[in-house]
Protein backbone atom coordinates (compact mmCIF):
# COMPACT_ATOMS: atom_id res chain seq x y z
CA UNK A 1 -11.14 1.38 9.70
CA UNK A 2 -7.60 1.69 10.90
CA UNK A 3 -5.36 4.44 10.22
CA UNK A 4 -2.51 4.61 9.25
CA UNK A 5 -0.77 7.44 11.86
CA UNK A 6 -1.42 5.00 14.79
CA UNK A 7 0.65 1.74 13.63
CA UNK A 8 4.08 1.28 14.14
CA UNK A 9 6.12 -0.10 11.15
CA UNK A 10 5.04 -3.94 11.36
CA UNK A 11 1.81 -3.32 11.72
CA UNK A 12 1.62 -0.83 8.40
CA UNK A 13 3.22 -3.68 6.55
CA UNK A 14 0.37 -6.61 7.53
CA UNK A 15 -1.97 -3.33 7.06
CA UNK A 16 -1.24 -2.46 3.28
CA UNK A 17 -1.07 -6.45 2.48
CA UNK A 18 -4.67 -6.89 3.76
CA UNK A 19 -5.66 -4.09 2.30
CA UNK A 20 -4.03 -5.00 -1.39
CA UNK A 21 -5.47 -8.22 -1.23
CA UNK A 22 -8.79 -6.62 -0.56
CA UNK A 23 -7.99 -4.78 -3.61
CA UNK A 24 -7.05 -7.76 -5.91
CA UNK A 25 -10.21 -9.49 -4.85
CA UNK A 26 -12.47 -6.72 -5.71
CA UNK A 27 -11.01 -6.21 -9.06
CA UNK A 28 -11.60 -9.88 -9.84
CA UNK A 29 -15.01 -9.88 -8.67
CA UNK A 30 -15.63 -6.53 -10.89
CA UNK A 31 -14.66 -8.29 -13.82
CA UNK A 32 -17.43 -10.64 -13.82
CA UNK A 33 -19.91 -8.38 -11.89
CA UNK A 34 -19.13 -5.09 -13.55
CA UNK A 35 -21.87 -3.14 -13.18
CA UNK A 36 -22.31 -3.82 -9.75
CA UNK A 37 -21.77 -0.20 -8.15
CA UNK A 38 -21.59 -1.50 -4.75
CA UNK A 39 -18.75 -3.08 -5.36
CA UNK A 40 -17.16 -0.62 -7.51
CA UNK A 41 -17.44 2.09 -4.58
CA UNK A 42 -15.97 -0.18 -2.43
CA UNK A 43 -12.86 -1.10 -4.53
CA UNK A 44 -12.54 2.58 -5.21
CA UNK A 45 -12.26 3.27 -1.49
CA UNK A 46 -9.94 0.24 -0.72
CA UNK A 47 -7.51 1.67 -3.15
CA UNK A 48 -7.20 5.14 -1.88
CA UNK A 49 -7.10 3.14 1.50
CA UNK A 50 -4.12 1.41 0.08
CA UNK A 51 -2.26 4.45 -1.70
CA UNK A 52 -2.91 6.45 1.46
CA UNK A 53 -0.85 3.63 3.46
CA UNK A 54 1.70 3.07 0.77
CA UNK A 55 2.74 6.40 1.25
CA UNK A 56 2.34 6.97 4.74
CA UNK A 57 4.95 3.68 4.98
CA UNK A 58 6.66 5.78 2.56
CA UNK A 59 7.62 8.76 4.35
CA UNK A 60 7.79 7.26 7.30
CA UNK A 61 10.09 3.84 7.07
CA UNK A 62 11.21 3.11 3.21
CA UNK A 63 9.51 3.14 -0.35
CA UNK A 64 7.74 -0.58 -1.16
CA UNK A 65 7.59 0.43 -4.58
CA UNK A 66 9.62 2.56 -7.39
CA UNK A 67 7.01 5.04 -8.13
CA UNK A 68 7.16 6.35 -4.02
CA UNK A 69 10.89 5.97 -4.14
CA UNK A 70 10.92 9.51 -4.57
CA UNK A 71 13.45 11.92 -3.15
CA UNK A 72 11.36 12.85 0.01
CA UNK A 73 14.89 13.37 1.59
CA UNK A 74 16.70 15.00 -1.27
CA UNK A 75 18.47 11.38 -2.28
CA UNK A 76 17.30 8.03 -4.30
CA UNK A 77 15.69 6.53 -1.37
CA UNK A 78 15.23 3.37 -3.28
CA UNK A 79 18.64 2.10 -2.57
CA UNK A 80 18.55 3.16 0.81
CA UNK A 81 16.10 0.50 2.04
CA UNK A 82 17.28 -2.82 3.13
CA UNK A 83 17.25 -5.52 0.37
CA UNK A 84 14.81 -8.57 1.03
CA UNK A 85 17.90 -10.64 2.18
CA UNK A 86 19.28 -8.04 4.40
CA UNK A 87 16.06 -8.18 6.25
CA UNK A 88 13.79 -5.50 4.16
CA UNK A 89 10.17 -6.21 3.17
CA UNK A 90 8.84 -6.88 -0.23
């Protein structure tokens, strides 16, 4: 698995969207296979996988998403960030 610490900010980005889809596809396989605990522990560690990136991309570059917008640097970082059209992610 890759972590997090070792990616520069382009390469967290592609890293939490292959990991989200990972956990979108899980969750729709669960809900037809839902007692399939294989499957279960795996979507349980792709999302800790994913929160763990979210908010390493967090501290580190900008918040993707309002509940991480936080005020890690004592302001409302969510305004901060570049808008889509200025050249931010989203």
């Amino acid at each position: 698995m890759k972590t997090a610490c070792r990616m520069n900010k382009e390469q967290l980005f592609d890293w939490i969207n292959m990991i989200s889809f990972a956990v979108v596809e899980t969750a729709l396989y669960l809900d037809t296979h839902p007692c399939d605990m294989e499957a279960l522990k795996f979507y349980n560690e792709v999302v800790e996988m994913r929160k763990n990136a979210m908010h390493e991309y967090s501290m580190q570059y900008e918040p993707l998403t309002l509940d991480l917008a936080g005020n890690t640097k004592g302001e409302w970082e969510w305004v901060m960030s570049p808008w889509p059209w200025e050249g931010g992610k989203c």
